[in-house]
Protein backbone atom coordinates (compact mmCIF):
# COMPACT_ATOMS: atom_id res chain seq x y z
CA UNK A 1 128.44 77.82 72.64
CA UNK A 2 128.47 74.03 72.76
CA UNK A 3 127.05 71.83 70.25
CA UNK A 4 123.77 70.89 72.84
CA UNK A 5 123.00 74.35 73.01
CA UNK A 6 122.97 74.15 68.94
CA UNK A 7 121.23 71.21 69.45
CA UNK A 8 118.20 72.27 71.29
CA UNK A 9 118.14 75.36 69.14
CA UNK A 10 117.54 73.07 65.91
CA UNK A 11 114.57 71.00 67.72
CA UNK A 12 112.84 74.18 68.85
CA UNK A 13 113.64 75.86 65.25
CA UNK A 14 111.84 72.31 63.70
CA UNK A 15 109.12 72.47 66.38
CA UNK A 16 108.18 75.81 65.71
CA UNK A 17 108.46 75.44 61.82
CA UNK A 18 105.51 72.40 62.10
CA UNK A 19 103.49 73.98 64.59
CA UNK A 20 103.73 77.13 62.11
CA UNK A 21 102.34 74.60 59.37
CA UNK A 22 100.16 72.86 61.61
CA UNK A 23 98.65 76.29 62.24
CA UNK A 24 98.53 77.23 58.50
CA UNK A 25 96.59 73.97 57.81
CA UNK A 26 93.82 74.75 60.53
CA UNK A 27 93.44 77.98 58.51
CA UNK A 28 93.61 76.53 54.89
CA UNK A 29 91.12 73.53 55.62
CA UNK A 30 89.10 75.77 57.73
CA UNK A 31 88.82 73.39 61.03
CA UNK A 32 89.45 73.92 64.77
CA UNK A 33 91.60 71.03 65.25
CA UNK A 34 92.89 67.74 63.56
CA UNK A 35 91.65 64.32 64.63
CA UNK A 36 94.16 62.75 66.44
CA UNK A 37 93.58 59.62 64.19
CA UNK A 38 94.72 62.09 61.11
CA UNK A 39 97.64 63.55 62.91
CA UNK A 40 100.10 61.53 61.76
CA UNK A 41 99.23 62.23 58.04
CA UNK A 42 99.24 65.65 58.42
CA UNK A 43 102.46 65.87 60.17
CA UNK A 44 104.32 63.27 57.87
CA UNK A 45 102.80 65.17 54.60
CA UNK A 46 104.24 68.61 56.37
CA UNK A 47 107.50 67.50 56.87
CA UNK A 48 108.04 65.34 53.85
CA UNK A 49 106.80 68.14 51.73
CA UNK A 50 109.04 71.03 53.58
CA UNK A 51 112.09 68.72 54.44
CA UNK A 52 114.44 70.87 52.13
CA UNK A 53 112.59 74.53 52.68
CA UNK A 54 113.11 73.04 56.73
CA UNK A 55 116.79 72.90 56.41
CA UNK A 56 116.90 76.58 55.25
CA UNK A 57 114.71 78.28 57.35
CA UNK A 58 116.82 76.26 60.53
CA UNK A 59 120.02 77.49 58.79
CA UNK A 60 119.01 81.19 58.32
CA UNK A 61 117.20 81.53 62.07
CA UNK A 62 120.23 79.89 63.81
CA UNK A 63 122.67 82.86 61.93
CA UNK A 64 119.67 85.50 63.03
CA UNK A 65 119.82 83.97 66.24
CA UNK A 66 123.78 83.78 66.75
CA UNK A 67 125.08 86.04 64.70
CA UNK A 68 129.03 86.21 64.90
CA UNK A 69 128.71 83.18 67.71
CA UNK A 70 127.24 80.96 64.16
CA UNK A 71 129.39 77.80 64.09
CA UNK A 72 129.30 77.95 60.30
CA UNK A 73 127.10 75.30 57.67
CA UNK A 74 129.53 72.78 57.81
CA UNK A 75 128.39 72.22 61.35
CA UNK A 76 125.02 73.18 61.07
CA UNK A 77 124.50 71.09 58.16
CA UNK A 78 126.28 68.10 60.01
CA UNK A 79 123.42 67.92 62.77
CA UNK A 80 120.80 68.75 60.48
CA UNK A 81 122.01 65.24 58.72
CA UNK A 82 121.74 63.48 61.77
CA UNK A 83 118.82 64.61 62.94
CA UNK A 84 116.94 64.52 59.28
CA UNK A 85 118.60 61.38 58.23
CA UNK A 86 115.60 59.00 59.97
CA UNK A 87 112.87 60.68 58.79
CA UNK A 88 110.33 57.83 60.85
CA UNK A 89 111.87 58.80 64.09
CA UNK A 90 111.55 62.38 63.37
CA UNK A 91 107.85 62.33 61.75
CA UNK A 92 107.45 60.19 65.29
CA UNK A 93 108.50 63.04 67.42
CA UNK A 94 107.05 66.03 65.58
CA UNK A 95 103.60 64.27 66.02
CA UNK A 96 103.78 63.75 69.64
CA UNK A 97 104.42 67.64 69.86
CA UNK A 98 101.81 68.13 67.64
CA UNK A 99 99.62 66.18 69.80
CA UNK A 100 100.90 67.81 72.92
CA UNK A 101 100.19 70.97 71.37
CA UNK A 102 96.99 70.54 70.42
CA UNK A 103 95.66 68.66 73.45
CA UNK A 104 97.00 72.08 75.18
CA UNK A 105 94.69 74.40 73.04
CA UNK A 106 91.63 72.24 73.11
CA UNK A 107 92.05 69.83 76.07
């Protein structure tokens, strides 16, 4: 297993853990959908809120996931630092897929 394969894991892991959030949000405030004009809000209060609870849950799925093949937290915790050290760039991304995600359920 080579680190890009890690890699893509940890974006899809982070993906899934907003849209999971984005999802729970619909519920809690009882809507269909978020403006797209309140997106950004919504995705910057998810992850700012979750940022250490999102480092866990990416750890513990990537040892469900791999298993023996885990590269160990030393590595894991390595990318996570790259990849969570600009939180702008990452609060940037994450609301593009939320976008993309909810422009796919409701057009």
């Amino acid at each position: 297993m080579n680190n890009n394969t890690i890699l893509n894991a940890i974006k899809e892991l982070l993906v899934f853990y907003v849209k999971e959030n984005y999802n729970n949000y619909l519920k809690t405030n009882n809507i269909r959908k978020i403006p797209d004009d309140n997106i950004n809000n919504v995705v910057s209060s998810i992850y700012t809120k979750n940022k250490p609870h999102i480092k866990s849950f990416i750890k513990s799925s990537l040892k469900e996931m791999y298993k023996q093949d885990y590269p160990g937290d030393l590595i894991i915790n390595n990318i996570l630092s790259d990849i969570l050290s600009d939180d702008i760039s990452c609060i940037n991304k994450l609301n593009k897929e939320i976008k993309k995600y909810q422009d796919n359920l409701y057009g």
